[in-house]
Protein backbone atom coordinates (compact mmCIF):
# COMPACT_ATOMS: atom_id res chain seq x y z
CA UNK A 1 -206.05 -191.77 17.92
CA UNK A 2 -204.21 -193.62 20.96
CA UNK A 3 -202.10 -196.91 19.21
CA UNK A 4 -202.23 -200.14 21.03
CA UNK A 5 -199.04 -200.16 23.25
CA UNK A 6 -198.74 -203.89 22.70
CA UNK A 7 -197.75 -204.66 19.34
CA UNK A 8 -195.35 -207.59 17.91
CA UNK A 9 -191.48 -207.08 18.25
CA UNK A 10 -188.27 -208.74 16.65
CA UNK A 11 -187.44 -209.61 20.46
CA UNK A 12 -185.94 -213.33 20.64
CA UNK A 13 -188.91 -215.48 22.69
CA UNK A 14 -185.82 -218.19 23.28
CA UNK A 15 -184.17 -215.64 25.58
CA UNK A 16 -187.40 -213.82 26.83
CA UNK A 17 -188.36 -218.00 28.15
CA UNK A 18 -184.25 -218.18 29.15
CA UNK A 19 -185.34 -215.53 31.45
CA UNK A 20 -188.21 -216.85 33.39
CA UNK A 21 -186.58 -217.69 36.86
CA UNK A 22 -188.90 -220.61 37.60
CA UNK A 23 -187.99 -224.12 36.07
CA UNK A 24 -191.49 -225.55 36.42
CA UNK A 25 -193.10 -222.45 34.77
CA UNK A 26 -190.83 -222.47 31.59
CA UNK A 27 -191.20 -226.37 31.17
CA UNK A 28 -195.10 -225.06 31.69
CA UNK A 29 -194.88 -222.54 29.19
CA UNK A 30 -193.34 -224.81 26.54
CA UNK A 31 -195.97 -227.10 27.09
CA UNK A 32 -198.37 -224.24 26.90
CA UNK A 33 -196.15 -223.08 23.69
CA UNK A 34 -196.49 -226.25 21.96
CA UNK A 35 -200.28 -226.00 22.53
CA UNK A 36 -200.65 -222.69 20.90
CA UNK A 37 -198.45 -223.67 17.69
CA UNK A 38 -200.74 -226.60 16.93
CA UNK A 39 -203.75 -224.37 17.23
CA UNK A 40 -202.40 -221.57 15.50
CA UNK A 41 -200.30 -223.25 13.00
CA UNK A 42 -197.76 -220.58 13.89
CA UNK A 43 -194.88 -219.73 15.53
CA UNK A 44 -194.60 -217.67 18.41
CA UNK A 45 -193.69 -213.71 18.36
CA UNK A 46 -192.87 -211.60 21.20
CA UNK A 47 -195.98 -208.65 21.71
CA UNK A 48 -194.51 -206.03 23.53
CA UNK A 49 -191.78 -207.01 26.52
CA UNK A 50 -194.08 -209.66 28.22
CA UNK A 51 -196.25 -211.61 26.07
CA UNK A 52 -195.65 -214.44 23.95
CA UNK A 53 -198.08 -214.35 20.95
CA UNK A 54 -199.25 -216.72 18.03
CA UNK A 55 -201.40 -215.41 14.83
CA UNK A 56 -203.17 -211.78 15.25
CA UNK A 57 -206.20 -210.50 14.07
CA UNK A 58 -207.67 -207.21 13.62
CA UNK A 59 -210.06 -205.24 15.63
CA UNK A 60 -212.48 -201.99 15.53
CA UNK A 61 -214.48 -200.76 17.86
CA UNK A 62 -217.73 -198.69 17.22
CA UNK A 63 -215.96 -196.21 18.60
CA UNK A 64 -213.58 -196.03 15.69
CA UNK A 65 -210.01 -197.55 17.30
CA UNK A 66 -208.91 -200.57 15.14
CA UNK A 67 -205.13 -201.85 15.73
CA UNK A 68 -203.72 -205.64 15.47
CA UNK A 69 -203.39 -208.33 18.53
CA UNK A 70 -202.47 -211.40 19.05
CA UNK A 71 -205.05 -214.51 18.57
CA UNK A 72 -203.61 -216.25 21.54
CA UNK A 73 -200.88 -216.55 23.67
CA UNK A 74 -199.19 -216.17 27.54
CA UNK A 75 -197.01 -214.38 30.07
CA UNK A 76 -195.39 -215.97 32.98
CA UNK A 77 -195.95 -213.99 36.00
CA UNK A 78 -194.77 -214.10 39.77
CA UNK A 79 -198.08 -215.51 40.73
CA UNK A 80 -199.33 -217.21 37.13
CA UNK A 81 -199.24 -217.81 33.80
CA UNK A 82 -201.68 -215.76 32.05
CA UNK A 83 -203.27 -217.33 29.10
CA UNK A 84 -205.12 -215.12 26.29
CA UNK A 85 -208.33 -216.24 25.20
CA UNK A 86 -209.34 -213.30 23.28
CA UNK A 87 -213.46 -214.20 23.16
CA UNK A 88 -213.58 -214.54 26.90
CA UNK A 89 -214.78 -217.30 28.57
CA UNK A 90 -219.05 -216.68 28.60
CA UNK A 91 -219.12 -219.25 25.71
CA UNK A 92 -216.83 -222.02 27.18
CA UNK A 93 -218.96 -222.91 30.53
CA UNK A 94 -218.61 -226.19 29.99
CA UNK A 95 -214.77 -226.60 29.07
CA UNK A 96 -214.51 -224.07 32.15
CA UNK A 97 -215.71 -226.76 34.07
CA UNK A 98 -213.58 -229.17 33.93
CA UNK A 99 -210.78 -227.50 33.28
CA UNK A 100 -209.11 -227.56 37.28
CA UNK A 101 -207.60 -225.09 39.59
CA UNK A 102 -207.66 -221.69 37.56
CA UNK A 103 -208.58 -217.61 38.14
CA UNK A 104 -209.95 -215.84 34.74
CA UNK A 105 -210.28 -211.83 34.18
CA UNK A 106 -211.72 -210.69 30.98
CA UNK A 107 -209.84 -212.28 28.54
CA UNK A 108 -206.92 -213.91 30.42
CA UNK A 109 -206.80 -217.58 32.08
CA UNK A 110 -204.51 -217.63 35.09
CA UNK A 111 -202.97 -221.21 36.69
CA UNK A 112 -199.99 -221.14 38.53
CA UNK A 113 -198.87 -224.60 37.45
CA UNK A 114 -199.71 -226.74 34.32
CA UNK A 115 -200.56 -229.69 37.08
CA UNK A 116 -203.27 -228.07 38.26
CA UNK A 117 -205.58 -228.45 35.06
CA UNK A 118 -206.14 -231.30 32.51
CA UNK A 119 -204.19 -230.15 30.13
CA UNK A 120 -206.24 -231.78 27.68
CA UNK A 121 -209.11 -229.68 27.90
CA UNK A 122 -206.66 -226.71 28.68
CA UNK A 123 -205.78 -227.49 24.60
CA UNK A 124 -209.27 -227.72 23.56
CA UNK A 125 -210.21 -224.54 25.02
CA UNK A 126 -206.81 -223.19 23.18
CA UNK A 127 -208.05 -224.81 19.90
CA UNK A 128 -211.73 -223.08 20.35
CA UNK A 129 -210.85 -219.97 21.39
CA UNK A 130 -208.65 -219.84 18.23
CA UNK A 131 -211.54 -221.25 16.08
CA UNK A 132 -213.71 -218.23 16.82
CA UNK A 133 -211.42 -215.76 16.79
CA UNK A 134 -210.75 -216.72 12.93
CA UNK A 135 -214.25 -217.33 12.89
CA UNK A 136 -215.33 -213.63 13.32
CA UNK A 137 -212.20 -211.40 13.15
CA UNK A 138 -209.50 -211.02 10.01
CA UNK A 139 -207.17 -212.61 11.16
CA UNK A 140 -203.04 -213.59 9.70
């Protein structure tokens, strides 16, 4: 059975953030950080070479493929930061809303600058999405 190909590392998220070229998306991101932490109650762990991750839960499909990722967490891009909200965003219409300028695939939020939402209601979304993770997955 195929492993997951992103799975936690002992890479140093203080130089992986050193890296990002952009001064406005690393304040961003430790805005963004600080956000996950009090949501998680943990600290953050590099997943793979991109992704900065907080918690992790476990998974299994019907299919028979388990494996371990990440509750929440983000990656600054070129274009955005992509923010995991691992239940998707069907149940959080309203949050959605009034959240501000954003794009959204499956399970990732994308804004290109923390200014462009209300960050208050970006945390709030954060804090559900992390409620019903633990909510319905075994999560550490």
């Amino acid at each position: 059975m195929a492993e997951n190909k992103t799975g936690p590392t002992n890479a140093s998220v203080k130089q992986f953030l050193l890296g990002v070229e952009d001064p406005q998306q690393r304040r961003d991101l430790k805005k963004i950080a600080a956000m996950m932490h009090r949501a998680t109650g943990k600290r953050a762990r590099m997943w793979g070479p991109g992704i900065v991750g907080y918690g992790s839960y476990h998974y299994r499909y019907e299919t028979g493929r388990e494996g371990d990722f990440l509750i929440t967490g983000y990656a600054p891009r070129k274009q955005a930061m992509a923010i995991y909200i691992l239940p998707g965003f069907e149940r959080f219409g309203t949050l959605m809303g009034k959240l501000g300028k954003h794009k959204t695939g499956k399970s990732c939020l994308y804004i290109k600058r923390l200014a462009d939402v209300d960050e208050k209601v970006l945390e709030q979304l954060i804090r559900e999405a992390v409620k019903y993770m633990r909510k319905h997955y075994d999560t550490k």
